[in-house]
N, C-alpha and C. Protein backbone atom coordinates (compact mmCIF):
# COMPACT_ATOMS: atom_id res chain seq x y z
N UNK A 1 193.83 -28.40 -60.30
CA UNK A 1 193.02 -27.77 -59.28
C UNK A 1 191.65 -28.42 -59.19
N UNK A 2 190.66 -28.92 -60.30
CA UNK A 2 189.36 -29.69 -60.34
C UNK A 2 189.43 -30.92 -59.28
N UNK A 3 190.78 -31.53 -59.83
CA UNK A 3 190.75 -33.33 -58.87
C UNK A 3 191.13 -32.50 -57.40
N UNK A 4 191.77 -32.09 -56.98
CA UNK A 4 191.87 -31.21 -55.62
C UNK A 4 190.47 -30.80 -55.16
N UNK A 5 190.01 -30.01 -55.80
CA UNK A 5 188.55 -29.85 -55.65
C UNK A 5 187.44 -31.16 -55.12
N UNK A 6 187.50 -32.05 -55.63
CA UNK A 6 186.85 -33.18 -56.41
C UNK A 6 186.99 -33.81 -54.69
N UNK A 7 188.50 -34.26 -54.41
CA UNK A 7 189.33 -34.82 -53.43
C UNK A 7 188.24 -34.18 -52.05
N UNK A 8 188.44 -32.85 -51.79
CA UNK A 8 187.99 -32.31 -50.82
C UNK A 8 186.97 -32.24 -50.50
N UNK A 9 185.83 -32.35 -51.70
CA UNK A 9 184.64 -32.41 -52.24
C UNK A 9 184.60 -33.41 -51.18
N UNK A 10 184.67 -35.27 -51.58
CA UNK A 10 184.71 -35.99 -51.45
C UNK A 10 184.95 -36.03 -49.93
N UNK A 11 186.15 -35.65 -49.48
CA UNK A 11 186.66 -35.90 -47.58
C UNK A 11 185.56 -35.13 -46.91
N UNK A 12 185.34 -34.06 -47.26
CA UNK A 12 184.23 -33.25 -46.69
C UNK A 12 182.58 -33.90 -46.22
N UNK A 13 182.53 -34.73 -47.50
CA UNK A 13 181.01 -35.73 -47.22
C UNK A 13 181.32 -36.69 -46.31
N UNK A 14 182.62 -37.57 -46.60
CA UNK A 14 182.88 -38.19 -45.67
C UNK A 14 183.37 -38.10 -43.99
N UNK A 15 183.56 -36.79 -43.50
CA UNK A 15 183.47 -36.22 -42.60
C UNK A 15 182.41 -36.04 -41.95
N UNK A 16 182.17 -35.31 -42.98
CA UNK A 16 180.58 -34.93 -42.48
C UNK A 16 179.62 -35.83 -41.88
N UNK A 17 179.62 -37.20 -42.82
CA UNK A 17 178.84 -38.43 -42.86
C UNK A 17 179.53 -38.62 -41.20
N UNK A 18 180.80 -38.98 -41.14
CA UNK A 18 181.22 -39.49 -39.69
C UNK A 18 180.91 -38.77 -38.68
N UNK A 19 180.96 -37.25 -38.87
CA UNK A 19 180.31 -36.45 -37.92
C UNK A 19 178.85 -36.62 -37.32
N UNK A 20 178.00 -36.96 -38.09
CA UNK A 20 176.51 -37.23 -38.39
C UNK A 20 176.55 -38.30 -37.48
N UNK A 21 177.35 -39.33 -37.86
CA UNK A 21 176.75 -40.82 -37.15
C UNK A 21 177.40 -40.85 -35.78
N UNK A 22 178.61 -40.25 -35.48
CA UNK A 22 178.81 -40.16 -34.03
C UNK A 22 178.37 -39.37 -33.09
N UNK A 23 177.78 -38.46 -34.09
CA UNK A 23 176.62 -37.37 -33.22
C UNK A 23 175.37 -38.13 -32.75
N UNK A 24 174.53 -39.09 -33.58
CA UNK A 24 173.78 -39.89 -33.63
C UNK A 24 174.03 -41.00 -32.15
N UNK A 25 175.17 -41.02 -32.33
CA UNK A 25 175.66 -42.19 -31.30
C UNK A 25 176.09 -41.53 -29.91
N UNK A 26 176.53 -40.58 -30.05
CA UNK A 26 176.41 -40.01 -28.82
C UNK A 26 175.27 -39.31 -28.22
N UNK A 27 174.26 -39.23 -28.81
CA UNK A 27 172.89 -38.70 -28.20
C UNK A 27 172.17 -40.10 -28.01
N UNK A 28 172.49 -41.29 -28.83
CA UNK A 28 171.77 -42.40 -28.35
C UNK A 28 172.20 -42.86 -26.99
N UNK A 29 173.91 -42.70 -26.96
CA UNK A 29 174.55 -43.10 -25.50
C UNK A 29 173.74 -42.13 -24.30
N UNK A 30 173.51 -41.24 -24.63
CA UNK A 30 173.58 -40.22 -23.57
C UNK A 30 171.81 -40.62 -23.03
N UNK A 31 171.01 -40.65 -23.95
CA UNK A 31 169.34 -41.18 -23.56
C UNK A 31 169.66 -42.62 -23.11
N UNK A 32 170.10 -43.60 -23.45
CA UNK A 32 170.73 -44.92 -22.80
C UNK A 32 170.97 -44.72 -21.45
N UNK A 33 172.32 -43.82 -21.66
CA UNK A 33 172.28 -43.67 -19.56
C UNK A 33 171.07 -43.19 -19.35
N UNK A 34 170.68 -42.22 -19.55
CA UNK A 34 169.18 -41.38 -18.95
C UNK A 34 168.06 -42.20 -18.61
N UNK A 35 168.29 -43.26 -18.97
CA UNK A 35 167.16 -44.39 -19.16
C UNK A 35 167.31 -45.35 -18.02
N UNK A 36 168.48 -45.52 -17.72
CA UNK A 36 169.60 -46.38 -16.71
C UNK A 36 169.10 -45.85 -15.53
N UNK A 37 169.57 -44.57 -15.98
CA UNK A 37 169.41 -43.84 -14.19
C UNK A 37 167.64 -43.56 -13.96
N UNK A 38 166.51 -43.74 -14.97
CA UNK A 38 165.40 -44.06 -14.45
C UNK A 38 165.27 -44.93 -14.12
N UNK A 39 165.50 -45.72 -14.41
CA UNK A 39 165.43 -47.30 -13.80
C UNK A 39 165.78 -47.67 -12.65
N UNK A 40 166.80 -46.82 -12.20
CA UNK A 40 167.46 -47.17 -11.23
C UNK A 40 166.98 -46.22 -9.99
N UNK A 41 166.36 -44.94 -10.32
CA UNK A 41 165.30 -44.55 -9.67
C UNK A 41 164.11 -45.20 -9.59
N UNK A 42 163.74 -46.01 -10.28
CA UNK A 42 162.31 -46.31 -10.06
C UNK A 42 162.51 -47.91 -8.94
N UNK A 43 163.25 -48.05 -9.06
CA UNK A 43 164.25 -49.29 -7.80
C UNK A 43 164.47 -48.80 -7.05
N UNK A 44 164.55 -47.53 -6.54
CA UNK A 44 165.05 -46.66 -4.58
C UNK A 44 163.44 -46.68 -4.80
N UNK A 45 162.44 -45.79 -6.02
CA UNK A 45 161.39 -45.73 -5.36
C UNK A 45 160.35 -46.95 -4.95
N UNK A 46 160.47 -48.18 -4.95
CA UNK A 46 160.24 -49.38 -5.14
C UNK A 46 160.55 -49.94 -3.19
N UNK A 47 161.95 -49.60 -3.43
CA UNK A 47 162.63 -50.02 -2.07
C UNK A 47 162.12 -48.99 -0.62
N UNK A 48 161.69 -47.49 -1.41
CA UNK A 48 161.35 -46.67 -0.36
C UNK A 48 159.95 -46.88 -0.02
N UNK A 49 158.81 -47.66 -1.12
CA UNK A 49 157.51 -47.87 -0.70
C UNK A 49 157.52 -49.08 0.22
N UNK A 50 158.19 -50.32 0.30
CA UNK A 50 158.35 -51.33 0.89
C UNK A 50 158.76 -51.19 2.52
N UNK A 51 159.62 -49.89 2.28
CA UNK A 51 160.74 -49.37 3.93
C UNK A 51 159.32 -48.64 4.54
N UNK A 52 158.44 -47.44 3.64
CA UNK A 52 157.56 -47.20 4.07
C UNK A 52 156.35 -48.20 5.05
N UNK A 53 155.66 -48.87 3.97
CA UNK A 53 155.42 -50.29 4.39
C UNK A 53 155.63 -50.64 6.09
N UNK A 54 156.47 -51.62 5.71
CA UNK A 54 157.40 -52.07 7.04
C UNK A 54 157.56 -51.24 7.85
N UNK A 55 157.72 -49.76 7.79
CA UNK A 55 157.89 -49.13 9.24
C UNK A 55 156.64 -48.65 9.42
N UNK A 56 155.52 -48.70 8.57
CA UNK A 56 154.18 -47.99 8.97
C UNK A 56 153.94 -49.23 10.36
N UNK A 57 153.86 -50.52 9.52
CA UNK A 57 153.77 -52.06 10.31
C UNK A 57 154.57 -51.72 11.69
N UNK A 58 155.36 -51.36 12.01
CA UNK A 58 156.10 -51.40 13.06
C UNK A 58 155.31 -50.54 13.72
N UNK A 59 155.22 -49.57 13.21
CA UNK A 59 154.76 -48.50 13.82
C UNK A 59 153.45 -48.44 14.64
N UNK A 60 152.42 -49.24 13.98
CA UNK A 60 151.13 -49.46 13.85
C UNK A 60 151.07 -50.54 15.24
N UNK A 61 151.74 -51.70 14.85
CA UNK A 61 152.09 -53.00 15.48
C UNK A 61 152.96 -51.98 17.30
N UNK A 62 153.10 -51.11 17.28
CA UNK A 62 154.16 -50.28 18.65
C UNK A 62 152.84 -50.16 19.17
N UNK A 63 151.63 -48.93 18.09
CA UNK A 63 150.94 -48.15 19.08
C UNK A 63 149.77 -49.36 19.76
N UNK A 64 149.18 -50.07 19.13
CA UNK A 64 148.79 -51.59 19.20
C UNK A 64 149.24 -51.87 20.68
N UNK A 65 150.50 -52.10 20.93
CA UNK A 65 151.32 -52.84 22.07
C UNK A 65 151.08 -51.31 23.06
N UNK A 66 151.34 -50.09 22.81
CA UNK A 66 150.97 -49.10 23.81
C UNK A 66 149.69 -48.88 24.55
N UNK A 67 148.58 -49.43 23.57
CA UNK A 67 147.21 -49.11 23.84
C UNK A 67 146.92 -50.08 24.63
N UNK A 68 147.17 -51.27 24.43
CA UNK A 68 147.30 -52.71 25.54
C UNK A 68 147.91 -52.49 26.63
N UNK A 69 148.98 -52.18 26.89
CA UNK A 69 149.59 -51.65 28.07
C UNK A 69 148.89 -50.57 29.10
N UNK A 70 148.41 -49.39 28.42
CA UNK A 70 147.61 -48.10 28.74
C UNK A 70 146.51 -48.94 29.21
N UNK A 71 145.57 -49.58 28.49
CA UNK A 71 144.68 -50.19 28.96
C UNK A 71 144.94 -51.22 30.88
N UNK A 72 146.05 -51.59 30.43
CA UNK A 72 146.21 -52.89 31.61
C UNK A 72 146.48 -51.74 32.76
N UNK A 73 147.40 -50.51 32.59
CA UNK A 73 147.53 -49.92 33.92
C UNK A 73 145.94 -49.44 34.11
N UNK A 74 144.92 -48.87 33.43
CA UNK A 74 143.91 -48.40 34.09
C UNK A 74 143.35 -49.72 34.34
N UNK A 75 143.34 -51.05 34.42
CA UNK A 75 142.63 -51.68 34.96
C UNK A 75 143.63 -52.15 36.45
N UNK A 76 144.48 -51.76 36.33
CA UNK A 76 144.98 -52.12 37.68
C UNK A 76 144.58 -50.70 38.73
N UNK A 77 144.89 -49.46 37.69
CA UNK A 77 144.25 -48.85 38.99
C UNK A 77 143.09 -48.70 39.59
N UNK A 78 142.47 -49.16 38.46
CA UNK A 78 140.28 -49.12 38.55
C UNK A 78 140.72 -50.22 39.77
N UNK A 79 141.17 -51.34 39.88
CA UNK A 79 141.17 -52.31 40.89
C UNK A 79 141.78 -52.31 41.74
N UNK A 80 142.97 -51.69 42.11
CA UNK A 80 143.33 -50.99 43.18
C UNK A 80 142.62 -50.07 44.14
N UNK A 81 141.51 -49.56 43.14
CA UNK A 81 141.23 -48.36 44.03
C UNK A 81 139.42 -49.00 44.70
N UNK A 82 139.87 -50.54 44.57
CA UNK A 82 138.45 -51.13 44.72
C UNK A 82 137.36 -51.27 44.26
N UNK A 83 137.50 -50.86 42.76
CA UNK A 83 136.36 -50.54 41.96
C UNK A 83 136.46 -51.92 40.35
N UNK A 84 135.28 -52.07 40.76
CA UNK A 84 134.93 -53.17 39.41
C UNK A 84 135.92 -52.70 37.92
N UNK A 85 136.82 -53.04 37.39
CA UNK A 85 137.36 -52.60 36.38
C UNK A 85 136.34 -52.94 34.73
N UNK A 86 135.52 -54.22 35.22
CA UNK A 86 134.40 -54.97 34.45
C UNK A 86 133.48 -54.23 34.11
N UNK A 87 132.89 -53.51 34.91
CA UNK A 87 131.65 -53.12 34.85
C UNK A 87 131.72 -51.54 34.58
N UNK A 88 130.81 -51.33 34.36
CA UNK A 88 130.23 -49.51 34.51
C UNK A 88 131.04 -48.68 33.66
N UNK A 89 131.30 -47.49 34.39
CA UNK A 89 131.91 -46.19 33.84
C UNK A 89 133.76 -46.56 33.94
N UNK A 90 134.02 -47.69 34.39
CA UNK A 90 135.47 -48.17 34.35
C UNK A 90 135.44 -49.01 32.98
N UNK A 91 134.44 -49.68 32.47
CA UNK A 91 134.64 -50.92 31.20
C UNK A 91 134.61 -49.43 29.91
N UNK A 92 133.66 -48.68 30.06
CA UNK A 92 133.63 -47.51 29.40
C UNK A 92 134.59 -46.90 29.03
N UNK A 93 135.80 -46.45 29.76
CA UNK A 93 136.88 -45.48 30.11
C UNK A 93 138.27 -46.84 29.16
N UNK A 94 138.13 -48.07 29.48
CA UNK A 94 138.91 -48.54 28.72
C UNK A 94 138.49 -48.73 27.53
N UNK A 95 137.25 -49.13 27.20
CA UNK A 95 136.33 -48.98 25.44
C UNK A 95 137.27 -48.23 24.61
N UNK A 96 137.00 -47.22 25.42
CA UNK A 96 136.95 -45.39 24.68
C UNK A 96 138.58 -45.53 24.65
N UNK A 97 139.47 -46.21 25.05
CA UNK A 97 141.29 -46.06 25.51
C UNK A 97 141.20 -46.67 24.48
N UNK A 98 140.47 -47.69 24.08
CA UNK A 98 140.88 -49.58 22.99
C UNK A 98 140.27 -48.34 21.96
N UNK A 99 139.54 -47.69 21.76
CA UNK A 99 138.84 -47.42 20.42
C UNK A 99 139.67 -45.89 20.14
N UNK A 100 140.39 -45.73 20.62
CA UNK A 100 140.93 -44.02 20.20
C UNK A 100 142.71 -44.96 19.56
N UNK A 101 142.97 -46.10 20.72
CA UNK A 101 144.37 -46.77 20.14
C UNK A 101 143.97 -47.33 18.82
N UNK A 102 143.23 -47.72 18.76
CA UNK A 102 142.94 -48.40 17.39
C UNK A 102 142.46 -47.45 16.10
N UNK A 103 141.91 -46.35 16.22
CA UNK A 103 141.82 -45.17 15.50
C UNK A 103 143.19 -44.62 15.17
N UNK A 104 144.58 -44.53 16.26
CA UNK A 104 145.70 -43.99 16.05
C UNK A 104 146.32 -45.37 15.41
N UNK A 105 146.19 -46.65 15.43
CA UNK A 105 146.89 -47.77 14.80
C UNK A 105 146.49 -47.36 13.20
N UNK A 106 144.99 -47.19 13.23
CA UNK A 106 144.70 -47.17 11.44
C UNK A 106 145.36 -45.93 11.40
N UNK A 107 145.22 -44.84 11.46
CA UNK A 107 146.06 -43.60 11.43
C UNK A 107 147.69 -44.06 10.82
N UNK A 108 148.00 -44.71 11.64
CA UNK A 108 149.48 -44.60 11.23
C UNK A 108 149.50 -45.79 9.97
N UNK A 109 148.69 -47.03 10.02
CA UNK A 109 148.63 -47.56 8.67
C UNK A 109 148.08 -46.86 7.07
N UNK A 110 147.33 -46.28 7.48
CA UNK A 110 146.79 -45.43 6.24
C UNK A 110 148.04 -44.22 5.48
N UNK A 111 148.58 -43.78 7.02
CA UNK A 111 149.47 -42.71 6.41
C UNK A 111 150.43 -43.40 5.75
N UNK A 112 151.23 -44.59 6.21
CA UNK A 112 152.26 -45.56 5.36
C UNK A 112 151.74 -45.92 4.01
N UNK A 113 150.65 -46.49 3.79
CA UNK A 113 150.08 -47.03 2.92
C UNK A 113 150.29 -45.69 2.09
N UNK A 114 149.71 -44.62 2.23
CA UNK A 114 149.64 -43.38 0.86
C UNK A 114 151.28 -43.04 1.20
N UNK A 115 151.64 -42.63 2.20
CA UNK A 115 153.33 -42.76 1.56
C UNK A 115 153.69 -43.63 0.65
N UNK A 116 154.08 -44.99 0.60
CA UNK A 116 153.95 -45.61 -0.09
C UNK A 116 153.45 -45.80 -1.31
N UNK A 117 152.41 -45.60 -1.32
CA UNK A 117 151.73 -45.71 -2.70
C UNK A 117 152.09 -44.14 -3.72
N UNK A 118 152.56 -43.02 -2.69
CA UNK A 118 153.26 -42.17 -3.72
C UNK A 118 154.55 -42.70 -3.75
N UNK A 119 155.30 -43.29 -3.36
CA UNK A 119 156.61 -43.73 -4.36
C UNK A 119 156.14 -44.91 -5.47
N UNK A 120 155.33 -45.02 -5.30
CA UNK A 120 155.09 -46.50 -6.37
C UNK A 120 154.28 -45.49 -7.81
N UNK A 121 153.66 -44.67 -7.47
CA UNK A 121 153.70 -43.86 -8.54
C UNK A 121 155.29 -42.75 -8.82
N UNK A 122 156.05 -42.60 -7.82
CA UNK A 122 156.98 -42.35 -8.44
C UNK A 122 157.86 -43.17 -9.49
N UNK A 123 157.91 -44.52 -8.69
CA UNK A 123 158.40 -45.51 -9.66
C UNK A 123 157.48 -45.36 -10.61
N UNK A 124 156.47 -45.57 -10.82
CA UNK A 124 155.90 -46.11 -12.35
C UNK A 124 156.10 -44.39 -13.16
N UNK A 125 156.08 -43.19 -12.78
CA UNK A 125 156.85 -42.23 -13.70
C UNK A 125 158.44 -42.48 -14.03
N UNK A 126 159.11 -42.94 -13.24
CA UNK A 126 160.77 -43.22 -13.45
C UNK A 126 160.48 -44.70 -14.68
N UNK A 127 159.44 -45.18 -14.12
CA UNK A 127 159.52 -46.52 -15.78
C UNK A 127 159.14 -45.87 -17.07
N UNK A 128 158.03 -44.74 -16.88
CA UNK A 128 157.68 -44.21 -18.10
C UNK A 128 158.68 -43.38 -19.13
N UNK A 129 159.49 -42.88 -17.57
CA UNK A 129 160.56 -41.86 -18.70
C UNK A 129 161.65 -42.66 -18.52
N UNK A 130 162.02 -44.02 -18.19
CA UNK A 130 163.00 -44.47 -19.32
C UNK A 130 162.38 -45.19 -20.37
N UNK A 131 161.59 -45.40 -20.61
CA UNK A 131 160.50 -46.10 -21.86
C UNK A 131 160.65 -45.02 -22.59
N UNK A 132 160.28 -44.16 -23.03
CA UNK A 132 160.52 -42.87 -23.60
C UNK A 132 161.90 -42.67 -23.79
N UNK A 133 162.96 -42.06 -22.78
CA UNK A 133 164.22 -41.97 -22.99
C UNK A 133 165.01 -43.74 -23.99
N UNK A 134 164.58 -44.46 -23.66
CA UNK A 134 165.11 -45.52 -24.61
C UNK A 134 164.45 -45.59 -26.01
N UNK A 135 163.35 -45.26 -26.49
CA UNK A 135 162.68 -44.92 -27.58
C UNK A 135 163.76 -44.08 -28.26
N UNK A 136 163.74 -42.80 -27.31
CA UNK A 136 164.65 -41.77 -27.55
C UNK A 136 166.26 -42.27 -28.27
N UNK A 137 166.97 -43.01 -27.63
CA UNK A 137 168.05 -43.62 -27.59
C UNK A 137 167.90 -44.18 -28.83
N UNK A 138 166.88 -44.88 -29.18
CA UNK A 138 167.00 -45.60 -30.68
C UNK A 138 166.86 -44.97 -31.64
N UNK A 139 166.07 -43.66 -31.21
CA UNK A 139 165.45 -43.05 -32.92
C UNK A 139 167.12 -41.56 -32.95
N UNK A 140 167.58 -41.82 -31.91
CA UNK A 140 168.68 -41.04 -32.17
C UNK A 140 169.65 -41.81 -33.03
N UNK A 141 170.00 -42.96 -32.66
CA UNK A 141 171.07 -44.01 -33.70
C UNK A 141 170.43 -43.79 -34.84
N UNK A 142 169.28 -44.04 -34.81
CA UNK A 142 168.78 -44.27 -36.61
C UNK A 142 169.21 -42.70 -37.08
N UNK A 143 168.55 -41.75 -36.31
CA UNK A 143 168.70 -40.49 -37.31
C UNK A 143 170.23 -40.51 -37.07
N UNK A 144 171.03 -40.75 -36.68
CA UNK A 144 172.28 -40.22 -36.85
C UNK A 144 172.73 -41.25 -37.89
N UNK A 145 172.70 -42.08 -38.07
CA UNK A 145 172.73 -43.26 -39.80
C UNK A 145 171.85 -42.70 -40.98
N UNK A 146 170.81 -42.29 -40.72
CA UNK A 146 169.80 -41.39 -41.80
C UNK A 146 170.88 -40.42 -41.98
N UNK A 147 171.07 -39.77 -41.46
CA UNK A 147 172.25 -38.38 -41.73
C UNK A 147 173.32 -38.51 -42.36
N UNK A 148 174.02 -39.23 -42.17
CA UNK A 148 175.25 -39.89 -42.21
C UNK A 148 174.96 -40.21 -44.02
N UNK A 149 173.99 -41.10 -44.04
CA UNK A 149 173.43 -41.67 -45.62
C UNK A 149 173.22 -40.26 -45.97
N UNK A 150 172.57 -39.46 -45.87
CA UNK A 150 171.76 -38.11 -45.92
C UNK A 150 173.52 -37.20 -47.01
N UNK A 151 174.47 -37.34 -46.29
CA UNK A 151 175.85 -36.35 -46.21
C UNK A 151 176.40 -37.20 -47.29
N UNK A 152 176.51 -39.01 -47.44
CA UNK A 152 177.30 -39.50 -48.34
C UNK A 152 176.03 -39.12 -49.63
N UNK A 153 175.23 -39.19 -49.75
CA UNK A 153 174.58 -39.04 -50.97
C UNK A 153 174.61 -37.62 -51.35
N UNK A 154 174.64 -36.15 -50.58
CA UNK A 154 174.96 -35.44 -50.92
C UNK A 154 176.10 -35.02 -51.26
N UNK A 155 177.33 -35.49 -50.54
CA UNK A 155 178.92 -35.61 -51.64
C UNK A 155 179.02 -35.67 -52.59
N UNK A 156 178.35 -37.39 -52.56
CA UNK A 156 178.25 -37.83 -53.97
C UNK A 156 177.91 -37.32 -54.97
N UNK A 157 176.41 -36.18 -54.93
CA UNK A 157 176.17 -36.03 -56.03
C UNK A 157 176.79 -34.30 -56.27
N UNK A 158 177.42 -34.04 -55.26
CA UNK A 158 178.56 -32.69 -55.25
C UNK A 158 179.76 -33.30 -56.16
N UNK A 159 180.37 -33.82 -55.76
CA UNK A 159 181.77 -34.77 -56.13
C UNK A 159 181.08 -34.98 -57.51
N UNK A 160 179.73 -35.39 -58.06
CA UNK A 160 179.54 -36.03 -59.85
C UNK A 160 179.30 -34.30 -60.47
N UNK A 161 178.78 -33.47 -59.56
CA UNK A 161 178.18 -32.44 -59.86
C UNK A 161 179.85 -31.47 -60.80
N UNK A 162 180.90 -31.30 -59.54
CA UNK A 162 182.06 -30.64 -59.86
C UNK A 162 182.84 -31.78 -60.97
N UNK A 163 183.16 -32.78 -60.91
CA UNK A 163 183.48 -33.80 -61.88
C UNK A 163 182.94 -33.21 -63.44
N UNK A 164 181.35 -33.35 -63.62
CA UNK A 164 180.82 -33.02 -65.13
C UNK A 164 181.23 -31.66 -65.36
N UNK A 165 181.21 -30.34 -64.02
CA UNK A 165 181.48 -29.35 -64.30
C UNK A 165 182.69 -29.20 -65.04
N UNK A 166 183.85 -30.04 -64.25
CA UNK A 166 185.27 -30.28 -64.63
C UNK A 166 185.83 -30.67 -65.94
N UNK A 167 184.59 -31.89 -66.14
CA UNK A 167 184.77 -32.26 -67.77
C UNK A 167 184.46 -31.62 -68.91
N UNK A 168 183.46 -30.88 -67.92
CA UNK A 168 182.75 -29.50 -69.56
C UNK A 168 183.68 -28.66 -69.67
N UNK A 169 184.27 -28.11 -68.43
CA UNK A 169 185.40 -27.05 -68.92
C UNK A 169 186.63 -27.67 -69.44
N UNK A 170 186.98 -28.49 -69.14
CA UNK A 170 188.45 -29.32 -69.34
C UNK A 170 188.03 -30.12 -71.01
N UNK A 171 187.49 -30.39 -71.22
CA UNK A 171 186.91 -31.17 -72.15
C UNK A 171 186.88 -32.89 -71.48
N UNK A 172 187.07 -33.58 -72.72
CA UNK A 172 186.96 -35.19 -72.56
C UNK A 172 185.69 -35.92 -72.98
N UNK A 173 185.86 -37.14 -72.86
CA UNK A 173 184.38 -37.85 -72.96
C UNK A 173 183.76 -38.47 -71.41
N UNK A 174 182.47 -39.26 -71.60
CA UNK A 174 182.43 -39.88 -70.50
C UNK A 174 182.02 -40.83 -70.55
């Protein structure tokens, strides 16, 4: 009944130990992906500041081409209607058209630009927490090998512990 003892003693640490290190390894896998899929968020948010970008530009570059246009019909009608489009309260009336389009051009660049620039701080949080989550990922492998060592050294000294017990009652030498 002692070596039975002894036996089970023994499978038990070594269980244990395997339990430990694939626990270890599956919390390292699992922060690994977690880390993946920040990354891979911080790449849409990367791609969504750039789309931002580019359509502010379009956008900006449209009202630009509207305000030019707006402008050219009031100078055709200032001159249609026989009146200096050059001079006076007509050069005024387009000023004030060129300077309100160009107020709505920066308007729509500024708003792209801080869109933008909040996904680029989204990305740089999606880099921070997989920097972290991969930290994570490593100090999980180690502790699950610390453990693992942690379970075979405590067997071990269970398994020598019931062994001497075994020999004191049983007799023998050692």
């Amino acid at each position: 009944m002692g070596t039975a003892a002894l036996v089970l003693t023994a499978i038990g640490a070594a269980s244990s130990a395997y339990g430990a290190y694939q626990q270890g390894q599956a919390e390292s896998q699992a922060a690994s992906y977690q880390a993946q899929v920040a990354r891979n968020n911080q790449l849409v948010a990367q791609q969504n500041a750039q789309m931002a970008l580019q359509t502010g530009q379009q956008q900006e570059a449209a009202k630009r081409e509207q305000t030019a246009q707006m402008i050219g019909q009031q100078r055709a009608i200032i001159a249609g209607s026989g009146i200096d489009p050059n001079s006076g309260s007509s050069k005024r009336i387009q000023g004030d058209t060129a300077a309100l389009g160009a107020l709505d051009a920066s308007t729509i660049r500024n708003n792209a630009e801080r869109t933008a620039y909040g996904y680029q701080t989204q990305g740089m949080d999606y880099s921070a927490q997989a920097g972290l989550l991969q930290s994570q990922s490593s100090s999980a492998a180690s502790a699950g090998e610390l453990s693992a060592f942690g379970s075979i050294v405590g067997g071990a000294a269970s398994v020598a512990n019931k062994w001497y017990t075994y020999k004191k009652q049983y007799g023998g030498s050692y």
